[in-house]
Structure formats: C-alpha cells, structure tokens
C-alpha atoms as a PDB file:
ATOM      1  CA  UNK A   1      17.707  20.570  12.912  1.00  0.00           C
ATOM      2  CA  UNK A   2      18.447  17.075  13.353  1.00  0.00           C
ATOM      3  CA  UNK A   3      19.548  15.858  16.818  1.00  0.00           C
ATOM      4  CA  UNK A   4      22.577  13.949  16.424  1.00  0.00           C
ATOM      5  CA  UNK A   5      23.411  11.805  19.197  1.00  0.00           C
ATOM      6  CA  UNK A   6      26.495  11.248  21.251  1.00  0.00           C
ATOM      7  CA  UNK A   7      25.874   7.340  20.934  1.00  0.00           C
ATOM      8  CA  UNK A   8      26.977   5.709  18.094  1.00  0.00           C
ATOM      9  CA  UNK A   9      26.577   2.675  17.228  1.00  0.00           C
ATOM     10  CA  UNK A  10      30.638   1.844  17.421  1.00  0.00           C
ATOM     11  CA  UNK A  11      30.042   2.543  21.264  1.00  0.00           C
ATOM     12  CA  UNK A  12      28.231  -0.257  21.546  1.00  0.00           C
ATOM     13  CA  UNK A  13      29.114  -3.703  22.871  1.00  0.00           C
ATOM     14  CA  UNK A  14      30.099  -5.714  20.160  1.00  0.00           C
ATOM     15  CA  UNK A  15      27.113  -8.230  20.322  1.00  0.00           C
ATOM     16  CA  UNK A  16      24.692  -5.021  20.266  1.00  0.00           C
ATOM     17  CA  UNK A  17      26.252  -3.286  17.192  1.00  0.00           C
ATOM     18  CA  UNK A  18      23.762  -4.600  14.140  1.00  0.00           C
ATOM     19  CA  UNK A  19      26.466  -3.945  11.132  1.00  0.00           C
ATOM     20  CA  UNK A  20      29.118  -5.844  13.076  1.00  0.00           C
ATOM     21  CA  UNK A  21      26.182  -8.468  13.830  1.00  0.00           C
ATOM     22  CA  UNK A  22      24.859  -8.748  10.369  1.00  0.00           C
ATOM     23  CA  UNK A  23      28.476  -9.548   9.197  1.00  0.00           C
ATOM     24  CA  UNK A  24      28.799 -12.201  11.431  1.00  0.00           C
ATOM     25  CA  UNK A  25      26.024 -14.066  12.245  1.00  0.00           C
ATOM     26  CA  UNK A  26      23.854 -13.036   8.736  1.00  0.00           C
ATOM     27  CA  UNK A  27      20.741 -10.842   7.968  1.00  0.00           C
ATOM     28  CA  UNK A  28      18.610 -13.172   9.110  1.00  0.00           C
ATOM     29  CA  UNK A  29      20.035 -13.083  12.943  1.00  0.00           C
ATOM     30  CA  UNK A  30      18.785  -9.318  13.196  1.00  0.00           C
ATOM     31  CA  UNK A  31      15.680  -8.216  14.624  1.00  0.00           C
ATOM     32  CA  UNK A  32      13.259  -5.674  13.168  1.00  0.00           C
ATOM     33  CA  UNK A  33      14.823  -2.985  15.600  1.00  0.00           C
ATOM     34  CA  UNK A  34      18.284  -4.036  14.615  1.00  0.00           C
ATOM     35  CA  UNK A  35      17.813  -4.109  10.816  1.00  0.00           C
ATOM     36  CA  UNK A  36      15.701   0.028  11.623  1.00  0.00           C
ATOM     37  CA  UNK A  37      18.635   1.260  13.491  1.00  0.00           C
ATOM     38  CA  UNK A  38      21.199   0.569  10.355  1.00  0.00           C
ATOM     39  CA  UNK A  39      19.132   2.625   8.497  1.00  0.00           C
ATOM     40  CA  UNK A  40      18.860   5.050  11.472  1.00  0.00           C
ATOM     41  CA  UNK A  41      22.421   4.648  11.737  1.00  0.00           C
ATOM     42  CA  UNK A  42      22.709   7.104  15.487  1.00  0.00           C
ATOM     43  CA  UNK A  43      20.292   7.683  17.933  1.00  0.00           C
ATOM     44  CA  UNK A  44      19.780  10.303  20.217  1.00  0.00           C
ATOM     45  CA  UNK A  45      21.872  11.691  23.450  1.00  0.00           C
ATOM     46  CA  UNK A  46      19.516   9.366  25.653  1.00  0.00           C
ATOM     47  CA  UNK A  47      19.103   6.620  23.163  1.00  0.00           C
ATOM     48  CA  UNK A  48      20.954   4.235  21.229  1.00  0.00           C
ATOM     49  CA  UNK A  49      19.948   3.396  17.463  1.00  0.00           C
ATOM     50  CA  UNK A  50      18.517   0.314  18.832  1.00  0.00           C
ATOM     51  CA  UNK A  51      16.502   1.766  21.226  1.00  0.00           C
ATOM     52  CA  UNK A  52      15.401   4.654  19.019  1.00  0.00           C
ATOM     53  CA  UNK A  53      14.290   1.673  16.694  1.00  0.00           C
ATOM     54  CA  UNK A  54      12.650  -0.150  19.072  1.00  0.00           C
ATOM     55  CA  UNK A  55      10.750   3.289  20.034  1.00  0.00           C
ATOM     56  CA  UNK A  56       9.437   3.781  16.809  1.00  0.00           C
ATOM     57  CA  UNK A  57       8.369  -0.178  16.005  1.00  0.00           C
ATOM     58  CA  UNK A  58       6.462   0.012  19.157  1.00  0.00           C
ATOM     59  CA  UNK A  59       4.191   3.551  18.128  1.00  0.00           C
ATOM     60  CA  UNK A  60       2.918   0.913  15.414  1.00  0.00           C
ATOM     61  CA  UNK A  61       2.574  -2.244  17.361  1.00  0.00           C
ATOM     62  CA  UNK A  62       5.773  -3.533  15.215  1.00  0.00           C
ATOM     63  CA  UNK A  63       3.829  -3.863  12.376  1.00  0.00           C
ATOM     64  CA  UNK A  64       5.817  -3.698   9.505  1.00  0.00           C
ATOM     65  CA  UNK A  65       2.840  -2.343   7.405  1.00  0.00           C
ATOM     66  CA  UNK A  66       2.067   0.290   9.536  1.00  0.00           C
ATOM     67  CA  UNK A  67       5.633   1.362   9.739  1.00  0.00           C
ATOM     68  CA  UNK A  68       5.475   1.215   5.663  1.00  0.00           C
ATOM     69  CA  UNK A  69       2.443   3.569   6.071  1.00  0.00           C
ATOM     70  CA  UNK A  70       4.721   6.182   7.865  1.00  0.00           C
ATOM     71  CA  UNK A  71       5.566   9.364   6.133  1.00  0.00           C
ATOM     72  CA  UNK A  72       8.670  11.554   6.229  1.00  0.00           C
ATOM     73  CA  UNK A  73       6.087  14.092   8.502  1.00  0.00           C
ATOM     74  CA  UNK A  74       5.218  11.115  10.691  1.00  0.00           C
ATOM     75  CA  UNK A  75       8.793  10.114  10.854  1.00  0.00           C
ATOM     76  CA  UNK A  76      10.504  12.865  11.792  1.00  0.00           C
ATOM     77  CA  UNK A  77       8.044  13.621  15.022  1.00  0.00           C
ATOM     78  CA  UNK A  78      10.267  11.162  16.663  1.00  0.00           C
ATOM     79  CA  UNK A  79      13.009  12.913  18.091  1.00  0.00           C
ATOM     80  CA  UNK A  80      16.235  12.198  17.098  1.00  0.00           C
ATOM     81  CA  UNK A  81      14.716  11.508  13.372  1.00  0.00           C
ATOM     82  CA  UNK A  82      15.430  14.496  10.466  1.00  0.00           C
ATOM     83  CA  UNK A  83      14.313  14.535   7.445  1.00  0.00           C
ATOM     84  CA  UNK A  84      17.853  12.510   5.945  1.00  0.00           C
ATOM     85  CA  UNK A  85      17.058   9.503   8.019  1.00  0.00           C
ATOM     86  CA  UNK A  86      13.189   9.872   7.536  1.00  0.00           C
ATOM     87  CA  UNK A  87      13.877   9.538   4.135  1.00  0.00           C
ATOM     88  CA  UNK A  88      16.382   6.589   4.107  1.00  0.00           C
ATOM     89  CA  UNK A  89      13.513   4.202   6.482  1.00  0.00           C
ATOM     90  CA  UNK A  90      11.096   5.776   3.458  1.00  0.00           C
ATOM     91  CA  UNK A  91      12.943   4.590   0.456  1.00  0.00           C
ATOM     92  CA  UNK A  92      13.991   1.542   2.403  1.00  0.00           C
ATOM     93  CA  UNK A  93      10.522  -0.179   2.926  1.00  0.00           C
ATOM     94  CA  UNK A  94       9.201   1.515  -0.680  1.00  0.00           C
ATOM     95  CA  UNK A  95      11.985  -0.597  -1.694  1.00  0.00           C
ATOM     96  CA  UNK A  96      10.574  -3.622   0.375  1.00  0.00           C
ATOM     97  CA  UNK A  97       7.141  -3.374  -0.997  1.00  0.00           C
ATOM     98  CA  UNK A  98       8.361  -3.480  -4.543  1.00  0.00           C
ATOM     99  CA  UNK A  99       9.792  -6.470  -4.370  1.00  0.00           C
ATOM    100  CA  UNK A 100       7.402  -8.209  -2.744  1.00  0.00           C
ATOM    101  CA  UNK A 101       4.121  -6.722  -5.171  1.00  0.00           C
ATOM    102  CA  UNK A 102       6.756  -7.955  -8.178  1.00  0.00           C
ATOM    103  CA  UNK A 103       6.941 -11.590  -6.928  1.00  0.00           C
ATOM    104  CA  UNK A 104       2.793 -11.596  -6.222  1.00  0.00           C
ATOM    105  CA  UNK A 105       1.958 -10.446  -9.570  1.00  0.00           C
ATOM    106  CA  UNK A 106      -0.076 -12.788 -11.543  1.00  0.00           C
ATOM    107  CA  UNK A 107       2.009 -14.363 -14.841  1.00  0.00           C
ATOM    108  CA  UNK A 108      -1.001 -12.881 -16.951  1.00  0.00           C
ATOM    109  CA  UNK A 109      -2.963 -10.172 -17.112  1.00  0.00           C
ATOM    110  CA  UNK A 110      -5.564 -11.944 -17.812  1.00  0.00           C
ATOM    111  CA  UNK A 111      -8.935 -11.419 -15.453  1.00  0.00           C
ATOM    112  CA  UNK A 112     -10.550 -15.092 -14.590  1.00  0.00           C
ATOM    113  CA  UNK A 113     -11.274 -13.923 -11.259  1.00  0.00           C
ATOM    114  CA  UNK A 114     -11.693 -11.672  -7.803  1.00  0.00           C
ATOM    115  CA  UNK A 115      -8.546 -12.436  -6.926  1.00  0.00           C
ATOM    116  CA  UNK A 116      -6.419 -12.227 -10.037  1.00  0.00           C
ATOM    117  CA  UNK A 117      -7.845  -8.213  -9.816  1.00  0.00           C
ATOM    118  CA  UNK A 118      -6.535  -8.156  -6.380  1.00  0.00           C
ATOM    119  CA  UNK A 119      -3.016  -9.008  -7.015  1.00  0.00           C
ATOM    120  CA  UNK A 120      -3.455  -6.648 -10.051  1.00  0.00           C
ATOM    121  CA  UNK A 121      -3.895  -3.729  -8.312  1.00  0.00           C
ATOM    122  CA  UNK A 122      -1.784  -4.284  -5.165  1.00  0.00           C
ATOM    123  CA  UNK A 123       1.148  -1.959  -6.642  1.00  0.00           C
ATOM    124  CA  UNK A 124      -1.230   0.967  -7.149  1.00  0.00           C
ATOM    125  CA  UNK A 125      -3.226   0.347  -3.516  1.00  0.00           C
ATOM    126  CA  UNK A 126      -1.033  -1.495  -1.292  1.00  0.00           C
ATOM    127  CA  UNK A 127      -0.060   0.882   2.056  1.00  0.00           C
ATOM    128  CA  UNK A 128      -1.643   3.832   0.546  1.00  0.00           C
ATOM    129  CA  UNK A 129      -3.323   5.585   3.031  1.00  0.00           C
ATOM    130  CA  UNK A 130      -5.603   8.011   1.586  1.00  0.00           C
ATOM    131  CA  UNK A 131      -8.827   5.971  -0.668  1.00  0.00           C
ATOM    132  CA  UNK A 132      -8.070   5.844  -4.118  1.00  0.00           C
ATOM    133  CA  UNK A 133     -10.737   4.772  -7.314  1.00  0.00           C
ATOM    134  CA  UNK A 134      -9.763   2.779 -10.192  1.00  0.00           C
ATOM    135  CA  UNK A 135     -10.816   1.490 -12.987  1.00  0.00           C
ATOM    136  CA  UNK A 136      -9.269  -1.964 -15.058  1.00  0.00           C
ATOM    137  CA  UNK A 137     -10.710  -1.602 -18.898  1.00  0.00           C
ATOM    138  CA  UNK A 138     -11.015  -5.202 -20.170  1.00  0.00           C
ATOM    139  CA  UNK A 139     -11.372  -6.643 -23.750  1.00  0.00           C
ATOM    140  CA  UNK A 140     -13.882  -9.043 -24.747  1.00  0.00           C
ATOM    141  CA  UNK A 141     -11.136 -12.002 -23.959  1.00  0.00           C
ATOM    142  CA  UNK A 142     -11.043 -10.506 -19.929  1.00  0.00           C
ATOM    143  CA  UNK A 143      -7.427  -8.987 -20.734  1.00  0.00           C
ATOM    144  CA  UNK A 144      -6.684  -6.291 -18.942  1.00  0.00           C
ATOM    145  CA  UNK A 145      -6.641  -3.099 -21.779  1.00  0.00           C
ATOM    146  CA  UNK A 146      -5.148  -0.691 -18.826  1.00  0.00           C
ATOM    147  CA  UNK A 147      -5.729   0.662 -15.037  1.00  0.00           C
ATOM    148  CA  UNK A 148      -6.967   3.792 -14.713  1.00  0.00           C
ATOM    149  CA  UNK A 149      -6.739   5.951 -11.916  1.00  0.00           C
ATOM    150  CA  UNK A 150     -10.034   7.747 -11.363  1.00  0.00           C
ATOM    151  CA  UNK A 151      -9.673   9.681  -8.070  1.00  0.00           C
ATOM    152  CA  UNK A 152      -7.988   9.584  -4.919  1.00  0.00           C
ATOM    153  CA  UNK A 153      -9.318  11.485  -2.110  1.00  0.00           C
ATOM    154  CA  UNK A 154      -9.190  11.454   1.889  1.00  0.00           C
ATOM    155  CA  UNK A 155      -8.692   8.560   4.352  1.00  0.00           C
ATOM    156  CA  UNK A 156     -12.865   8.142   4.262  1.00  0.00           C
ATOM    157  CA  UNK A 157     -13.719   8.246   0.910  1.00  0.00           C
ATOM    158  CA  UNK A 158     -13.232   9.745  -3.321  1.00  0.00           C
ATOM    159  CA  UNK A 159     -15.403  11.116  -5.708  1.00  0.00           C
ATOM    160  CA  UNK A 160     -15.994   8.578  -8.879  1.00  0.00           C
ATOM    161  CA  UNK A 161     -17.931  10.161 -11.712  1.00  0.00           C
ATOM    162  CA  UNK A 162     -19.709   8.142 -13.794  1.00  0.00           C
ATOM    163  CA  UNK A 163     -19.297  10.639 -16.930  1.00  0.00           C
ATOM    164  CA  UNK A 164     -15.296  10.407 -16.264  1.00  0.00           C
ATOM    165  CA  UNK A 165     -15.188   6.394 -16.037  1.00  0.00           C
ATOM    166  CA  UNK A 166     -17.306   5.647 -18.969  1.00  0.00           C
ATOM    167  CA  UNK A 167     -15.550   7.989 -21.253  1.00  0.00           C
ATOM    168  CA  UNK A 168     -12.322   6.320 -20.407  1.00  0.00           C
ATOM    169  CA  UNK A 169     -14.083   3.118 -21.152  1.00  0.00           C
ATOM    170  CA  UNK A 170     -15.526   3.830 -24.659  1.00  0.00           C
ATOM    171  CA  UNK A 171     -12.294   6.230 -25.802  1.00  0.00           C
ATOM    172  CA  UNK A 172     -10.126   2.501 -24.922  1.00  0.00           C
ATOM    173  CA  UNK A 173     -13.063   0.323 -26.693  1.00  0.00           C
ATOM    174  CA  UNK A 174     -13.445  -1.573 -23.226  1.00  0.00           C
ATOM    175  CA  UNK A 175     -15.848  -4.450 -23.327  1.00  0.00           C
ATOM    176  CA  UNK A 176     -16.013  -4.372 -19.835  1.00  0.00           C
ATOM    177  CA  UNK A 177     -14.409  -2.829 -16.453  1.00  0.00           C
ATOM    178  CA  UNK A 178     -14.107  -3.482 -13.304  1.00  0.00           C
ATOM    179  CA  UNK A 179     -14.370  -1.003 -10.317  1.00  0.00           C
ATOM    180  CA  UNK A 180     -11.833  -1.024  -7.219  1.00  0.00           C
ATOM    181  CA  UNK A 181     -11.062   1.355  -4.857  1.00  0.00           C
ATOM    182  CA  UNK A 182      -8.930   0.439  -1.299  1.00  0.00           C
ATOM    183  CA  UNK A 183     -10.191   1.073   2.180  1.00  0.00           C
ATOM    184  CA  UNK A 184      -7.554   2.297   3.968  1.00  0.00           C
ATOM    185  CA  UNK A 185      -8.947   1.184   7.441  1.00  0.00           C
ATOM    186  CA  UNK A 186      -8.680  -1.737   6.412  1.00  0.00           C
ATOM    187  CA  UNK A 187     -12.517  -2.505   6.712  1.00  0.00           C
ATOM    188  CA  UNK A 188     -13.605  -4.958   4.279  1.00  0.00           C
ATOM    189  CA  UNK A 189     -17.500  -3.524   4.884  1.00  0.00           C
ATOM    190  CA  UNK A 190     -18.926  -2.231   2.058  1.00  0.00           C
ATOM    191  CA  UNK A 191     -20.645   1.515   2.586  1.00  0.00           C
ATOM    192  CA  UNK A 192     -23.811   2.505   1.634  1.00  0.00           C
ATOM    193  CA  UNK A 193     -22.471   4.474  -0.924  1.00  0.00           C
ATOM    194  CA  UNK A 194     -19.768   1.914  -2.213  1.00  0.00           C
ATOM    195  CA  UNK A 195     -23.384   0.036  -3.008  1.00  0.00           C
ATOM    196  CA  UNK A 196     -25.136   2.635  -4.373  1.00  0.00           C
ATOM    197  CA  UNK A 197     -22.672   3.931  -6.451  1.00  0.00           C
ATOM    198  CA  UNK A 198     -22.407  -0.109  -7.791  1.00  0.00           C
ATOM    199  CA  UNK A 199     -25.964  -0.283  -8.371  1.00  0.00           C
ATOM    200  CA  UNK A 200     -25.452   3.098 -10.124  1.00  0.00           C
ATOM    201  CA  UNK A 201     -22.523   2.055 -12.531  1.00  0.00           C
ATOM    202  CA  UNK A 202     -23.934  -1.013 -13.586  1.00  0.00           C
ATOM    203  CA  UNK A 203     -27.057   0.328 -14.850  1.00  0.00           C
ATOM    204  CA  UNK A 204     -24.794   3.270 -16.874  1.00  0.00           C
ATOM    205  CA  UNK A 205     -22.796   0.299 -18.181  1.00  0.00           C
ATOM    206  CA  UNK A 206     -25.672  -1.765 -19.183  1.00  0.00           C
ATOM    207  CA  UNK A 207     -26.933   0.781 -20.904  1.00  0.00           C
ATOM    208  CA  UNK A 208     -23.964   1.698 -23.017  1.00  0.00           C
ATOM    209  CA  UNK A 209     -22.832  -2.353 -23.680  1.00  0.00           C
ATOM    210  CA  UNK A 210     -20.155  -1.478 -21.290  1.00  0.00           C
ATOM    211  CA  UNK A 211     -20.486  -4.165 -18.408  1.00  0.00           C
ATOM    212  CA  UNK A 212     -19.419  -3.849 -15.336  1.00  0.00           C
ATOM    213  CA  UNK A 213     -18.346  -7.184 -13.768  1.00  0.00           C
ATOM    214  CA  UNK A 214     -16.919  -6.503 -10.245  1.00  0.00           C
ATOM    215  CA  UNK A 215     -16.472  -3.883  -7.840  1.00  0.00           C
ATOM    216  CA  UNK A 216     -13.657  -5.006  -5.314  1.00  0.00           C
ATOM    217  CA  UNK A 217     -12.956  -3.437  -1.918  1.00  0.00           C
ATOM    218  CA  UNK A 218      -9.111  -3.149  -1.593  1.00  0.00           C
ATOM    219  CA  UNK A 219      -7.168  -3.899   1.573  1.00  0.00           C
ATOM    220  CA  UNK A 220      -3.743  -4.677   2.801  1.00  0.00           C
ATOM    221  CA  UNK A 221      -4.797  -8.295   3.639  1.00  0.00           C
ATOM    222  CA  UNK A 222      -7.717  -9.102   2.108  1.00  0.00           C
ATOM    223  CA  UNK A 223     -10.403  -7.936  -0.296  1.00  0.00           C
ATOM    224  CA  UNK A 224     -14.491  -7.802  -1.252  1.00  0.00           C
ATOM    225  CA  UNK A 225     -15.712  -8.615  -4.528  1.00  0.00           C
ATOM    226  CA  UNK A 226     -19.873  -7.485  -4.847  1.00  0.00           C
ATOM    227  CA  UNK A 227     -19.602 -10.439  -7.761  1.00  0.00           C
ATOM    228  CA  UNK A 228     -18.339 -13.206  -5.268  1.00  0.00           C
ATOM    229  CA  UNK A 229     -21.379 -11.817  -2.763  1.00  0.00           C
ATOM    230  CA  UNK A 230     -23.430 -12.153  -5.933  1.00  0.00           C
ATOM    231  CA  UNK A 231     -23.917  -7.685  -5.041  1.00  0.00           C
ATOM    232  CA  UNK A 232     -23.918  -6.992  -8.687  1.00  0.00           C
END
C-alpha cells in the first residue's frame, strides 16, 4: 500500500511549494525536482515531494532519459511511490517524448539518407530498453512503403529471421529495405553478429532483387549506419 506522507506540499514555505511557484514565477523557474514532485504531488513521513524528487533524479544521475527509461516496477521501489503516482511520472514523460519525436520527424518519408532513417524510427526505438529489429520496406523512389517490427527481445540482443523479413518484403513489393535495430546500452559498436547477420541479409537480398541498403545501429543519441562505414 502506498505510503502517504504527513508532508504536503501546502506545509511548505511558500517559496518551496512548486504549484504556488509555477504560478508565480512560470514553468520555466522550476527545477527538474520541482516540476517531479507536482506529479508526485506528497512525499513520504521523512520527506517532502521535493526531496522525494530529488531522491529519485539522483538514482539516474538526473538524466531525464534515464528517468524516461523507468518503469512503474522501477518506480514504485522508491518508497513513498505506489503504483497511482508511478503511473502519473509514466504517462507524464511518455507524454514528453511524444512531443518531442513529433517535432524531429522528417517532413517526408522519403529515405535520401542514414539519418533521415534515424529520425524515422526514433518513435518506435527511442527509450526502449529491451533491443528491438525492424525493418523499413522502400519503393524503387526510396519512399518508405512501411516499418515493420521484426522482433524484440532482451536488453543484449533479438532473433531476426531472414525467412520472416524477406517475406514481408516481397508480400509489400519492396524494392529495397533497410535493417535497424537499437542498442539499448547505448553502444554504438557493432557485434559480431550485427555483422554477420548484415553480410548474411545482403546476400539473401541480392539474390531475390531485394537490396538491402543500410543496416543502422539505433541509440538515444546517436546512430551507426554499415553504408556510411562503407560495411555493406
């Protein structure tokens, strides 16, 4: 059951309550902690919401991303934080990253390069933190036909069968497709197998007029294209 706290933010002095600051001095005069403990709303009997706030932004280094990571298990290991509020900081920064994936996306869906497949895919991969394999089936003009989500496994690494992401490509008439699947780490490194598997899928698609033009490593911040490293 969730331990509701004795504190509340009313108790506060006035220049530590976040509502009453956010009226008066703007959203923009709150800090991270402030901005967490509205959502949080109470603390604990030994902490205010601030300080609860402040608690959790420091198990992640306050990094927003890592917070954004954070699931309603993680969240409620904090004391003080049930599944209501775990929920609310959830839904708050899904909210977050939505808005900010909407204003990256590219104005076409047009493919002309790596990084017009990275901004692509960064609602499907973005703070996911378990590997997931895609596919983008492209006509013979590099439009985008559709992504398609081949697997999504552990934090390490997902299966991607060849037999699976060819027969999406020929059922869709794809002239081409790219590969991309996120590393979760955060490691831009391609594996041995992230090669192999390349080397592999290229060879199927050459074979069947199906090219394959890319295969980009996914992460938060940055990406890997084996095309720009002139890997495939």
């Amino acid at each position: 059951m969730e331990d509701y706290m004795s504190i509340k933010i009313s108790q506060l002095a006035e220049e530590d309550r976040p509502r009453e600051k956010l009226l008066l001095k703007g959203k923009s005069a709150l800090s991270d902690a402030e901005l967490l403990a509205i959502l949080l709303g109470s603390g604990t009997k030994s902490l205010s919401a601030v300080d609860l706030a402040k608690h959790i932004l420091t198990s992640v280094n306050h990094d927003l991303s890592q917070l954004a990571k954070m699931s309603v298990t993680d969240l409620k290991k904090f004391k003080g934080i049930g599944e209501a509020k775990a929920i609310t900081i959830v839904s708050a920064l899904e909210l977050g990253r939505r808005r900010r994936l909407i204003n990256d996306l590219p104005k076409r869906s047009k493919i002309s390069s790596s990084a017009d497949v990275y901004h692509i895919m960064k609602p499907e991969l973005m703070d996911e933190s378990i590997e997931h394999f895609y596919i983008l089936l492209l006509n013979r003009n590099n439009h985008v036909i559709k992504k398609v989500l081949i697997s999504k496994g552990g934090t390490s690494g997902t299966v991607a069968d060849p037999k699976i992401i060819f027969k999406h490509a020929l059922d869709s008439l794809a002239n081409s497709i790219i590969l991309v699947h996120n590393h979760p780490s955060g490691n831009l490194k391609p594996s041995e197998q992230d090669r192999r598997l390349t080397k592999k899928l290229k060879e199927v698609g050459d074979n069947l007029e199906v090219s394959v033009l890319d295969h980009i490593i996914f992460t938060d911040v940055a990406y890997f294209s084996f095309s720009d490293e002139g890997l495939i």
